[in-house]
Structure formats: structure tokens, C-alpha cells
PDB file of N, CA and C in Angstrom:
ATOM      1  N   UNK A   1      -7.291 -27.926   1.483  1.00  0.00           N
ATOM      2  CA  UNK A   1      -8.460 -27.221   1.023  1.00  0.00           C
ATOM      3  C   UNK A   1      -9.503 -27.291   2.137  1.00  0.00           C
ATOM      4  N   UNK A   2     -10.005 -25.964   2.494  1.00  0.00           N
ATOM      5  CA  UNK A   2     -10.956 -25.716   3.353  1.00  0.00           C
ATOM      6  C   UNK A   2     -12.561 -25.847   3.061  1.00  0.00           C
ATOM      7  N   UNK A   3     -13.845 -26.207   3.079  1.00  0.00           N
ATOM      8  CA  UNK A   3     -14.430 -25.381   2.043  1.00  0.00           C
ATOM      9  C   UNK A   3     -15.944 -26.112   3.502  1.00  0.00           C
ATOM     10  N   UNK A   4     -16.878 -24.060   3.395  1.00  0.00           N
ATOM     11  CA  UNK A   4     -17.851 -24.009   4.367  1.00  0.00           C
ATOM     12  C   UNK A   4     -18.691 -23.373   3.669  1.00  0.00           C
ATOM     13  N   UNK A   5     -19.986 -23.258   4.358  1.00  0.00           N
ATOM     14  CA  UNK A   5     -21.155 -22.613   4.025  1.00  0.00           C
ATOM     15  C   UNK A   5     -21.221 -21.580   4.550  1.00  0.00           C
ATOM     16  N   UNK A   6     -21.783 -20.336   5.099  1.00  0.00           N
ATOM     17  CA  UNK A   6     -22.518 -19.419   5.893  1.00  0.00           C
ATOM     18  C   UNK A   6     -23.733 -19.290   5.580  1.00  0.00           C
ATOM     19  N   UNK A   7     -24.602 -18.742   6.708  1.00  0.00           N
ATOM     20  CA  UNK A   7     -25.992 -18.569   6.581  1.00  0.00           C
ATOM     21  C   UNK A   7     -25.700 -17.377   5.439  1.00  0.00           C
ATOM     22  N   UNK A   8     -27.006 -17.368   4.246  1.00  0.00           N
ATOM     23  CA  UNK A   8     -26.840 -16.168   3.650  1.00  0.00           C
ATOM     24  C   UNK A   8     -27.090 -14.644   3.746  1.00  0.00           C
ATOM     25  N   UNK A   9     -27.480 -14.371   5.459  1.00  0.00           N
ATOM     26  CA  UNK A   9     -27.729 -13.429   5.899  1.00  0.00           C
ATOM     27  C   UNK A   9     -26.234 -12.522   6.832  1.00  0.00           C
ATOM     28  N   UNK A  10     -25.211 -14.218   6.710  1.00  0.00           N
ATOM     29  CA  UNK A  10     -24.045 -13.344   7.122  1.00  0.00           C
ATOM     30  C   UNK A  10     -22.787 -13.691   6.667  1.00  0.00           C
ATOM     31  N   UNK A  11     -22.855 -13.584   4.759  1.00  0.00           N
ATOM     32  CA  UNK A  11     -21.976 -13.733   4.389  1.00  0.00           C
ATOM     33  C   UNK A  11     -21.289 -12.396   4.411  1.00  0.00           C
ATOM     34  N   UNK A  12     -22.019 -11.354   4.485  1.00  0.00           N
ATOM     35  CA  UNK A  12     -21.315  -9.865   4.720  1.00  0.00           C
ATOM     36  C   UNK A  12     -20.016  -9.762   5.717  1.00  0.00           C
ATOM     37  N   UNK A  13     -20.542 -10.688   7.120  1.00  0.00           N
ATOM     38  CA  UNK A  13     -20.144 -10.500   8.293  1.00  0.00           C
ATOM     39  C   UNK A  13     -18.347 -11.013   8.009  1.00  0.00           C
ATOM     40  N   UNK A  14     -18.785 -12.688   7.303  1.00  0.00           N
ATOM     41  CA  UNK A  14     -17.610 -12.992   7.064  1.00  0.00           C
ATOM     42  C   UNK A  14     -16.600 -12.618   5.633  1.00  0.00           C
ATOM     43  N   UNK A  15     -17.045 -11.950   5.010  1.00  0.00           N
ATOM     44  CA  UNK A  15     -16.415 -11.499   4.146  1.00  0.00           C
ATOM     45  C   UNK A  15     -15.604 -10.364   4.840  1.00  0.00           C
ATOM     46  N   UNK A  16     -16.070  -9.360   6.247  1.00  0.00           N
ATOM     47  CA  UNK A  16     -15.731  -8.493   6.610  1.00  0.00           C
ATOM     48  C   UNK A  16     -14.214  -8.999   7.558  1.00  0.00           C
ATOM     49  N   UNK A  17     -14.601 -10.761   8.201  1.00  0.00           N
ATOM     50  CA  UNK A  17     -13.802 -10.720   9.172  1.00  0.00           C
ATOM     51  C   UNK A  17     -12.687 -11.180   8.125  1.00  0.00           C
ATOM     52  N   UNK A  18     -12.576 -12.136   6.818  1.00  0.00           N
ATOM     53  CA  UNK A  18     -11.895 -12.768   6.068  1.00  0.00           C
ATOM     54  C   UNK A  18     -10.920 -11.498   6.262  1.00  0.00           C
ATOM     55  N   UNK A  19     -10.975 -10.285   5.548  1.00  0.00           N
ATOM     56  CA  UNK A  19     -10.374  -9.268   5.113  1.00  0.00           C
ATOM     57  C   UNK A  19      -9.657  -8.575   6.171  1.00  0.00           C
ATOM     58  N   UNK A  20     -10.226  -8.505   7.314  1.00  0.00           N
ATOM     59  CA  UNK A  20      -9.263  -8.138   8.732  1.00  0.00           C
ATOM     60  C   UNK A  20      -7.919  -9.231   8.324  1.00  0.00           C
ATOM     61  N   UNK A  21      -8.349 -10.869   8.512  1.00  0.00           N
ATOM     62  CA  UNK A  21      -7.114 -11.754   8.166  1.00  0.00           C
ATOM     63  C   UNK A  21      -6.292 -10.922   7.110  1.00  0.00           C
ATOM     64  N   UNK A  22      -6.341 -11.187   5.737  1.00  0.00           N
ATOM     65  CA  UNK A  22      -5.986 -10.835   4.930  1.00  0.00           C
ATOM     66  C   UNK A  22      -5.213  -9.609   5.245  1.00  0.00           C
ATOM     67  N   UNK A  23      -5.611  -8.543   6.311  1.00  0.00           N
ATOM     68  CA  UNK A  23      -5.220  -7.285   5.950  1.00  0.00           C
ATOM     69  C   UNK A  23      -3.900  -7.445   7.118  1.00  0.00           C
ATOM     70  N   UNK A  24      -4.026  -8.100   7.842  1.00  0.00           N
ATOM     71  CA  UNK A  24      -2.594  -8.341   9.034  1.00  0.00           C
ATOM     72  C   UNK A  24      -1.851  -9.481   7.922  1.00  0.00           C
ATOM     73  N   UNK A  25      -2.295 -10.485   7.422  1.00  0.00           N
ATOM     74  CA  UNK A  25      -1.119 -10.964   6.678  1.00  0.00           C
ATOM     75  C   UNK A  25      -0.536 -10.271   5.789  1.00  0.00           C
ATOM     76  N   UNK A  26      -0.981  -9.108   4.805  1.00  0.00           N
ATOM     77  CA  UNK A  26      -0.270  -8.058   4.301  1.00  0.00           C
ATOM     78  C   UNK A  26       0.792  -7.179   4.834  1.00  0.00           C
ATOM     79  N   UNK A  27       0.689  -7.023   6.101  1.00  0.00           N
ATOM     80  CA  UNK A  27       1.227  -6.788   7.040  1.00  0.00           C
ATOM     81  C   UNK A  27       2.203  -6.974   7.391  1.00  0.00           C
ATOM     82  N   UNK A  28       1.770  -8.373   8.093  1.00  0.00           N
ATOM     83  CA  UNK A  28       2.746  -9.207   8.644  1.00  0.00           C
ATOM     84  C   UNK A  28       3.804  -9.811   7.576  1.00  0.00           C
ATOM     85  N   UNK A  29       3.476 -10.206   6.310  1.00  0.00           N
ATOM     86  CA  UNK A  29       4.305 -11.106   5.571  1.00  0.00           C
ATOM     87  C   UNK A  29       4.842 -12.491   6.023  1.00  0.00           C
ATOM     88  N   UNK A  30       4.090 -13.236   6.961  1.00  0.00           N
ATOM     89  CA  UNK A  30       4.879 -14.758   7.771  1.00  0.00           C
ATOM     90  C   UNK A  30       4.970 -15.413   6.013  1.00  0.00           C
ATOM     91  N   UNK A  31       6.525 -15.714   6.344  1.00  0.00           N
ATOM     92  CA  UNK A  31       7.131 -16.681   5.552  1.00  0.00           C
ATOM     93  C   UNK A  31       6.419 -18.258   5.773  1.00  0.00           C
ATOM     94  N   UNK A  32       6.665 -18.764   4.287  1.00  0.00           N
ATOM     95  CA  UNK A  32       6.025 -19.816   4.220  1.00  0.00           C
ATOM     96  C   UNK A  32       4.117 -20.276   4.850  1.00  0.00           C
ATOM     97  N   UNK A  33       3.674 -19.239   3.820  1.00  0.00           N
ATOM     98  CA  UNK A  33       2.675 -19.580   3.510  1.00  0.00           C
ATOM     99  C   UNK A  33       2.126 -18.857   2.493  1.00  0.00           C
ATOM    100  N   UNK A  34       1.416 -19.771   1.696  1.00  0.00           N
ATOM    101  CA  UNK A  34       0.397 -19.591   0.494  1.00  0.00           C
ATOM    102  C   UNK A  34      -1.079 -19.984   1.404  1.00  0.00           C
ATOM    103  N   UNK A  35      -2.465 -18.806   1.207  1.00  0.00           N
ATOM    104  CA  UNK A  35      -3.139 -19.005   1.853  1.00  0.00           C
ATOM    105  C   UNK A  35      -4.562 -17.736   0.638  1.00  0.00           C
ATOM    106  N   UNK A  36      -5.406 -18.670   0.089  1.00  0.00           N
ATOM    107  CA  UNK A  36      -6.320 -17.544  -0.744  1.00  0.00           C
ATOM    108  C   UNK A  36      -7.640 -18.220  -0.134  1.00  0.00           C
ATOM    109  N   UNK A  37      -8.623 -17.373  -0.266  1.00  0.00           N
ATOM    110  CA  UNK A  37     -10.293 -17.881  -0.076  1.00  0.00           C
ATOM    111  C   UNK A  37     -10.830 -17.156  -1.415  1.00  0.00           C
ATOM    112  N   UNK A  38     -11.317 -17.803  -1.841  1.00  0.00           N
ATOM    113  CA  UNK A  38     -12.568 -17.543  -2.627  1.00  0.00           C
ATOM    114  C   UNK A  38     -14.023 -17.569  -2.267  1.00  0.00           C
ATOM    115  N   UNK A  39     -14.997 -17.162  -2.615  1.00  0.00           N
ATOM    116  CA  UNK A  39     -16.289 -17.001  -2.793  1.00  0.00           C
ATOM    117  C   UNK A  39     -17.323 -17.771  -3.675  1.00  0.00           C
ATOM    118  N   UNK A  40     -17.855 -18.781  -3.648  1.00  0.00           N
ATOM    119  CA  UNK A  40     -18.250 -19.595  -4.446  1.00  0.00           C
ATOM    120  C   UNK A  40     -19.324 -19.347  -5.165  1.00  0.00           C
ATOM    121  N   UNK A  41     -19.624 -19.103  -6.165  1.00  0.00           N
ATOM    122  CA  UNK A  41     -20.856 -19.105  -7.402  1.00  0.00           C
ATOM    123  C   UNK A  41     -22.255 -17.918  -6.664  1.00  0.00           C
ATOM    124  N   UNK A  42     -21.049 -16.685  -5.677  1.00  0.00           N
ATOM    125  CA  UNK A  42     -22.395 -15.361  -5.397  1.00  0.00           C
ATOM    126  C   UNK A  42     -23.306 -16.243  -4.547  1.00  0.00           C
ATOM    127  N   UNK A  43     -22.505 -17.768  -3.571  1.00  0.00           N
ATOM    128  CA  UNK A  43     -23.370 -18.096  -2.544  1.00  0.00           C
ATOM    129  C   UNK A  43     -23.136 -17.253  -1.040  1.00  0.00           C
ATOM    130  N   UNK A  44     -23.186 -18.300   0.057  1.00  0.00           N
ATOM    131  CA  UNK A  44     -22.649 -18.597   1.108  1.00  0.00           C
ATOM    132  C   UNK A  44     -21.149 -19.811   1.330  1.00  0.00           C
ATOM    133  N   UNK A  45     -20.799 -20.090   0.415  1.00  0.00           N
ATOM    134  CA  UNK A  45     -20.142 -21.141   0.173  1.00  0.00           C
ATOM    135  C   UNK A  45     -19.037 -20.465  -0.019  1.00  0.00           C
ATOM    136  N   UNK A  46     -17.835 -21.117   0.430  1.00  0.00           N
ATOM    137  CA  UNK A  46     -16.384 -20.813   0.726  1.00  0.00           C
ATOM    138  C   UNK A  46     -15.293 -21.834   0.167  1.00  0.00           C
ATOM    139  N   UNK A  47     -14.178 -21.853  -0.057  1.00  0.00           N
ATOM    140  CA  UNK A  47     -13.257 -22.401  -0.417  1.00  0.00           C
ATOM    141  C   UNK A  47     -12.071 -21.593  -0.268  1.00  0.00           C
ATOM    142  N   UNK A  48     -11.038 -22.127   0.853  1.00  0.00           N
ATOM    143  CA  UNK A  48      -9.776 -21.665   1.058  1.00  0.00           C
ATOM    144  C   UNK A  48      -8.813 -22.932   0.533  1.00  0.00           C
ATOM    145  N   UNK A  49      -7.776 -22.428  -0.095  1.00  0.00           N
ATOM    146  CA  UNK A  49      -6.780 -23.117  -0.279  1.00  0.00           C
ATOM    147  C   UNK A  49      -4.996 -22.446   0.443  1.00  0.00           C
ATOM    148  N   UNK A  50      -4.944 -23.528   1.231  1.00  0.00           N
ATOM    149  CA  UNK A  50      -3.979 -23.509   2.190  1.00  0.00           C
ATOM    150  C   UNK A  50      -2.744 -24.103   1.908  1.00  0.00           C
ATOM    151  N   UNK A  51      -1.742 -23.807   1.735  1.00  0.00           N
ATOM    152  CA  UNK A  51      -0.146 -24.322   1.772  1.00  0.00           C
ATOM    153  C   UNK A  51       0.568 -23.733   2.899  1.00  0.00           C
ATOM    154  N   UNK A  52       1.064 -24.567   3.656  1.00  0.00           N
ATOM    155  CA  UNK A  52       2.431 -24.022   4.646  1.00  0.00           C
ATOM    156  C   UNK A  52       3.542 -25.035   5.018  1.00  0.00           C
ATOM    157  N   UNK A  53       4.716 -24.638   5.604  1.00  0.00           N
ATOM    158  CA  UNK A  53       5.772 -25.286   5.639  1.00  0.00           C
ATOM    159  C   UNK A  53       5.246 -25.540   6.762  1.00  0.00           C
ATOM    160  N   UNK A  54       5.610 -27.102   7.145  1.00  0.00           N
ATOM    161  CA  UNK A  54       5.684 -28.007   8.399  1.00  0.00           C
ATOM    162  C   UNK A  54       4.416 -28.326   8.866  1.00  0.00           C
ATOM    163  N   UNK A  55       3.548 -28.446   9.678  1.00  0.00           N
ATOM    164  CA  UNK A  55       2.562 -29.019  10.909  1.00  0.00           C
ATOM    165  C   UNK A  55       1.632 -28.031   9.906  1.00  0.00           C
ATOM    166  N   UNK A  56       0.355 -28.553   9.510  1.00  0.00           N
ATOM    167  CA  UNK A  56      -0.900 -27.149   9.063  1.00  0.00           C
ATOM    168  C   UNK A  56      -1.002 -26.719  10.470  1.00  0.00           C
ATOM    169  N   UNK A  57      -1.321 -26.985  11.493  1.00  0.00           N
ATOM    170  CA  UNK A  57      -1.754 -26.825  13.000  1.00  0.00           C
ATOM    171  C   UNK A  57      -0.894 -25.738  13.065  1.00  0.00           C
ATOM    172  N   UNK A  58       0.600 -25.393  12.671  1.00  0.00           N
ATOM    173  CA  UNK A  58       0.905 -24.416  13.252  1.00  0.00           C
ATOM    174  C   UNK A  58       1.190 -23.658  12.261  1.00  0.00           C
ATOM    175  N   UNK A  59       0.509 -23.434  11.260  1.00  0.00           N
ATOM    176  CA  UNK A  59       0.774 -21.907  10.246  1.00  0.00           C
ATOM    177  C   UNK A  59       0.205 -21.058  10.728  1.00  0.00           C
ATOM    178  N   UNK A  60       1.176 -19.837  10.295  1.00  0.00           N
ATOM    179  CA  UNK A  60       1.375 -18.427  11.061  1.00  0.00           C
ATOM    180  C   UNK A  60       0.086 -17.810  11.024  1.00  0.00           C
ATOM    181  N   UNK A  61      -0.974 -18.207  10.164  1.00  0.00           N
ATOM    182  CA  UNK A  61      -2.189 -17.595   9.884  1.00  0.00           C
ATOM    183  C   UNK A  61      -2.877 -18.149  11.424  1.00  0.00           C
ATOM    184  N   UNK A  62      -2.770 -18.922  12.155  1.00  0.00           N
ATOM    185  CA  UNK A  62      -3.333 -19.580  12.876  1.00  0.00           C
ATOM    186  C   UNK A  62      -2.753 -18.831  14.570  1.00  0.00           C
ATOM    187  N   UNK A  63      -2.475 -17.944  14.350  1.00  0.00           N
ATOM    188  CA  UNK A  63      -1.456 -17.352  15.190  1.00  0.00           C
ATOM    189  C   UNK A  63      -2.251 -15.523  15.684  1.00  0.00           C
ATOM    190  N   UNK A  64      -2.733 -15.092  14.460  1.00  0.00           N
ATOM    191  CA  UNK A  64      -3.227 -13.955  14.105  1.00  0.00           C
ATOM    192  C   UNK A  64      -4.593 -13.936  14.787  1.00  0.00           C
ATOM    193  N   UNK A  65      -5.107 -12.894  15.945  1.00  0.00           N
ATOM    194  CA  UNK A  65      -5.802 -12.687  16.551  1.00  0.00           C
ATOM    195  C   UNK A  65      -6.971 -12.290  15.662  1.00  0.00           C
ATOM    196  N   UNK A  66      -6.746 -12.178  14.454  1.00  0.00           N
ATOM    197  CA  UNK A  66      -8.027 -11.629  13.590  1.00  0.00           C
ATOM    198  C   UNK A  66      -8.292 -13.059  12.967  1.00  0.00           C
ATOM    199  N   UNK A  67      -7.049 -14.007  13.228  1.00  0.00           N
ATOM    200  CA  UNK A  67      -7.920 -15.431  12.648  1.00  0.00           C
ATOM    201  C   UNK A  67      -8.646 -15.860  13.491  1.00  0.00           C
ATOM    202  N   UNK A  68      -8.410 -15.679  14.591  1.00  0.00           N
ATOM    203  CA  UNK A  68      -9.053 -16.703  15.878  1.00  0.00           C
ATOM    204  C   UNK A  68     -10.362 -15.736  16.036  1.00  0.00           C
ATOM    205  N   UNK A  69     -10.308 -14.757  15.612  1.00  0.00           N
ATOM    206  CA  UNK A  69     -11.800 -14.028  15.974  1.00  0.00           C
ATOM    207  C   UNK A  69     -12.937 -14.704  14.595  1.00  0.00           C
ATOM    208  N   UNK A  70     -12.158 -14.651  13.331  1.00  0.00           N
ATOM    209  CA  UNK A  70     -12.597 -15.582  12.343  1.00  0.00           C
ATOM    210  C   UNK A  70     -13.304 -17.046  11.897  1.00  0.00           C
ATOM    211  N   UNK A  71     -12.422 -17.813  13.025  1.00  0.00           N
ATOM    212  CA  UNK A  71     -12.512 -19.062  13.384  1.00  0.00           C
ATOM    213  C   UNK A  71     -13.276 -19.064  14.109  1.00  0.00           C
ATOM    214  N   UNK A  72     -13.591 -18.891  15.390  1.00  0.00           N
ATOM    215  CA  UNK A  72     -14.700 -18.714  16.280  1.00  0.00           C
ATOM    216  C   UNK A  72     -16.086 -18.251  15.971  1.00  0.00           C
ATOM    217  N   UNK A  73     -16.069 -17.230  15.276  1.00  0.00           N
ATOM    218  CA  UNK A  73     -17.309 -16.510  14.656  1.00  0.00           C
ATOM    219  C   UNK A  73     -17.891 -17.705  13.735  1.00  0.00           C
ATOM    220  N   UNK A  74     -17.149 -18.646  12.837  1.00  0.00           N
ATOM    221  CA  UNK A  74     -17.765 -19.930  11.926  1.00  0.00           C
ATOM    222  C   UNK A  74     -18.418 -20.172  12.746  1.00  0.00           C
ATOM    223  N   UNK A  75     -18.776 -21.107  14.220  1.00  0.00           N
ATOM    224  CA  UNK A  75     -19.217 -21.909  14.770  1.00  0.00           C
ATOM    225  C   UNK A  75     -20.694 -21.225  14.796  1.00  0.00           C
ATOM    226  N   UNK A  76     -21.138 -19.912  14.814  1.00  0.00           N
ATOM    227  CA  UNK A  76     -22.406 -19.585  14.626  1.00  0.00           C
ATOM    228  C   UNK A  76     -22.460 -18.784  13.416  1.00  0.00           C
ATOM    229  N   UNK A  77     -21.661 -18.874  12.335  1.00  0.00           N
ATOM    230  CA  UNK A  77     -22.571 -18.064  11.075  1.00  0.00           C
ATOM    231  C   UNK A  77     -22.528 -19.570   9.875  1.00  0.00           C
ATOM    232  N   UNK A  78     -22.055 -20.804  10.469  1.00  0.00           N
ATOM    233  CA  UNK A  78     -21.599 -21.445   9.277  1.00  0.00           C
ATOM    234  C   UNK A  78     -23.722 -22.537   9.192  1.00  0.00           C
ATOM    235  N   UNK A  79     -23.850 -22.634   7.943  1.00  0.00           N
ATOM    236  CA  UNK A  79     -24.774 -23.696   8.055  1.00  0.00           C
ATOM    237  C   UNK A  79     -24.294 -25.126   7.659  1.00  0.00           C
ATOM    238  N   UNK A  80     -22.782 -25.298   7.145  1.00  0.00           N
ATOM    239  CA  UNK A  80     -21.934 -26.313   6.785  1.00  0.00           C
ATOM    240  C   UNK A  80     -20.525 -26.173   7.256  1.00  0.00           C
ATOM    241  N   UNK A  81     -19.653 -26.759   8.538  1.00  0.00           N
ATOM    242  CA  UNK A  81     -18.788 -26.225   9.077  1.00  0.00           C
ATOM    243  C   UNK A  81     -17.946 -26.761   8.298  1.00  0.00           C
ATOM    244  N   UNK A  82     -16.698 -26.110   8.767  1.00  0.00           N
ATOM    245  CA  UNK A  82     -15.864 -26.174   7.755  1.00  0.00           C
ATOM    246  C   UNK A  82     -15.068 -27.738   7.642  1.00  0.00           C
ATOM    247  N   UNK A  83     -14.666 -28.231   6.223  1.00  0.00           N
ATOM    248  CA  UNK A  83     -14.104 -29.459   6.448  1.00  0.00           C
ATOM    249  C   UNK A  83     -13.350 -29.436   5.927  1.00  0.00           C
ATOM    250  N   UNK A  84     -12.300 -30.101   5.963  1.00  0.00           N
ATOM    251  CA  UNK A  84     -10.620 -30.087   5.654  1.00  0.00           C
ATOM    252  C   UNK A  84     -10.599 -31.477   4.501  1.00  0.00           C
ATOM    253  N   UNK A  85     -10.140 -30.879   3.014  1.00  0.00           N
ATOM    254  CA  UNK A  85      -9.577 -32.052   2.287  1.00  0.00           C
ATOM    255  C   UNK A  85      -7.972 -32.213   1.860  1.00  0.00           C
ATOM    256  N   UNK A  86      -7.247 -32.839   2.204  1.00  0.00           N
ATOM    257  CA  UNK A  86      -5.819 -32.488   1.534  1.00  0.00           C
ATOM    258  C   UNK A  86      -5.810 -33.038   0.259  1.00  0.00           C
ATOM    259  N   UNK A  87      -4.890 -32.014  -0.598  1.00  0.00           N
ATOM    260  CA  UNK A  87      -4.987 -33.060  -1.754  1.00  0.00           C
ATOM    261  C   UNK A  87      -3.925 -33.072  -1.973  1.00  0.00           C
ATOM    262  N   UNK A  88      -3.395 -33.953  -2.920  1.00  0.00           N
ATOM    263  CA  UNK A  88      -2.014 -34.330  -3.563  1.00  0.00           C
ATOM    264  C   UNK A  88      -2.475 -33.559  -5.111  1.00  0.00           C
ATOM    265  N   UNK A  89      -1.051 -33.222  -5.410  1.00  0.00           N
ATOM    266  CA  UNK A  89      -1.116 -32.481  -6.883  1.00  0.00           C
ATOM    267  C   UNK A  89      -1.259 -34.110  -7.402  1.00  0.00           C
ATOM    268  N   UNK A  90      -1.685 -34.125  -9.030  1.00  0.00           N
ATOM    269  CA  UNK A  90      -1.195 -34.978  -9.808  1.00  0.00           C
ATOM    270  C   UNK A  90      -0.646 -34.470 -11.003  1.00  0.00           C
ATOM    271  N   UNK A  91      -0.884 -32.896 -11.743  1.00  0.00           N
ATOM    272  CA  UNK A  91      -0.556 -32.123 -12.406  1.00  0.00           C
ATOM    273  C   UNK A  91      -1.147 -30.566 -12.451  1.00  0.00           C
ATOM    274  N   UNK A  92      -0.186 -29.954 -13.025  1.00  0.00           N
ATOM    275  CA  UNK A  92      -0.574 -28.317 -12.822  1.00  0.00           C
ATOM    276  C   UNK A  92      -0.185 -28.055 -14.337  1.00  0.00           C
ATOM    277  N   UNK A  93      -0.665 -26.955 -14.700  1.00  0.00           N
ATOM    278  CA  UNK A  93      -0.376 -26.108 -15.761  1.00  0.00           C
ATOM    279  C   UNK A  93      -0.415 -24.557 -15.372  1.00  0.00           C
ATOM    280  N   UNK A  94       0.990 -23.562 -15.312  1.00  0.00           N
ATOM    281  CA  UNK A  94       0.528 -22.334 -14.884  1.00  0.00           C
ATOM    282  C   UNK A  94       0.271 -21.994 -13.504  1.00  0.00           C
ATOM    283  N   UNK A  95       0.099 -22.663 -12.419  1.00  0.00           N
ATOM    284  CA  UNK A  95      -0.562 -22.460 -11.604  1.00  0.00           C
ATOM    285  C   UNK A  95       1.168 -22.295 -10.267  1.00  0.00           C
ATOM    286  N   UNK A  96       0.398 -21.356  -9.565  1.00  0.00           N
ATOM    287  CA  UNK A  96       1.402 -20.745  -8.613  1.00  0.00           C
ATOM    288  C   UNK A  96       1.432 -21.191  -7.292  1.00  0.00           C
ATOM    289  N   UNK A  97       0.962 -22.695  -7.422  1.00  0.00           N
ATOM    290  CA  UNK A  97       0.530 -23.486  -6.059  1.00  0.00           C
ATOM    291  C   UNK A  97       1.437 -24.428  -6.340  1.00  0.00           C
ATOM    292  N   UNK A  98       2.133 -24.213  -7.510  1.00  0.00           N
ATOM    293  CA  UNK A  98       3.292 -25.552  -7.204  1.00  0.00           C
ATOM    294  C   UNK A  98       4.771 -24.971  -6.584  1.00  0.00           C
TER     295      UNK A  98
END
């Protein structure tokens, strides 16, 4: 789990670059990965939840020239950079992350 801020003057910006991602992984289809962002409570606030097979460092999302334009652009729109939590399941109901 990913989860950042943006200034609220450019959550537009990154909502615009999120969707470039999104629109090459439609695309592309790289196997083995589960990868969603949400939008938190109509803030600046973000939450991605990330699954991939093997190393996170090398999922295919990380590969995609519209991520790295993504990634880079955080370092000046974020007011909370992004921080990485892993979690362990302890139970699910329904849910398509297991």
C-alpha cells in the first residue's frame, strides 16, 4: 500500500498523469499484477494498492514510461511523499486481492 498527498491545486495534474498509467496498462496487459489507486475523501490524498509477482522493485508498472513521468512529477506536486506500508492479509471477505 502506497498512500500520498498532493498540493490541492494539482490534484488535476495527477489524476491526469495516474490515467496515462492506467491507460498503457490497459494496453499493455503485464501479467502478474494487481495495481488500483483511489482518491481519498474529494482530497489531495491518495492510496494505491499494489500486488505483483516477485521483487515490488521490479513490477511491470515500474517499467512504463508514463510511470516514471508519474513518479517524478510526485517529488514536486506531493505535500506528503509517498510511503510504502506492506501488509499481511489476516482475513478477506469477497475481496479480489486474495
Amino acid at each position: 500500500m502506497i498512500r500520498y498527498t498532493v498540493r490541492p491545486e494539482r490534484v488535476e495534474q495527477s489524476v491526469e498523469l495516474l490515467r496515462a498509467v492506467y491507460a498503457d496498462l490497459e494496453r499493455l496487459r503485464p501479467s502478474g499484477l494487481r495495481y488500483d489507486t483511489f482518491r481519498l475523501d474529494d482530497s489531495g490524498g491518495f492510496l494505491a494498492l499494489i500486488e505483483s509477482e516477485g521483487d515490488p522493485v521490479e513490477a511491470p508498472h515500474h517499467r512504463l514510461p508514463s510511470f516514471q513521468r508519474y513518479r517524478a512529477a510526485l517529488s514536486e506536486i506531493c505535500t506528503e511523499q509517498p510511503g510504502v506500508t506492506h501488509l499481511d492479509e489476516v482475513g478477506s471477505y469477497r475481496s479480489e486481492w486474495r
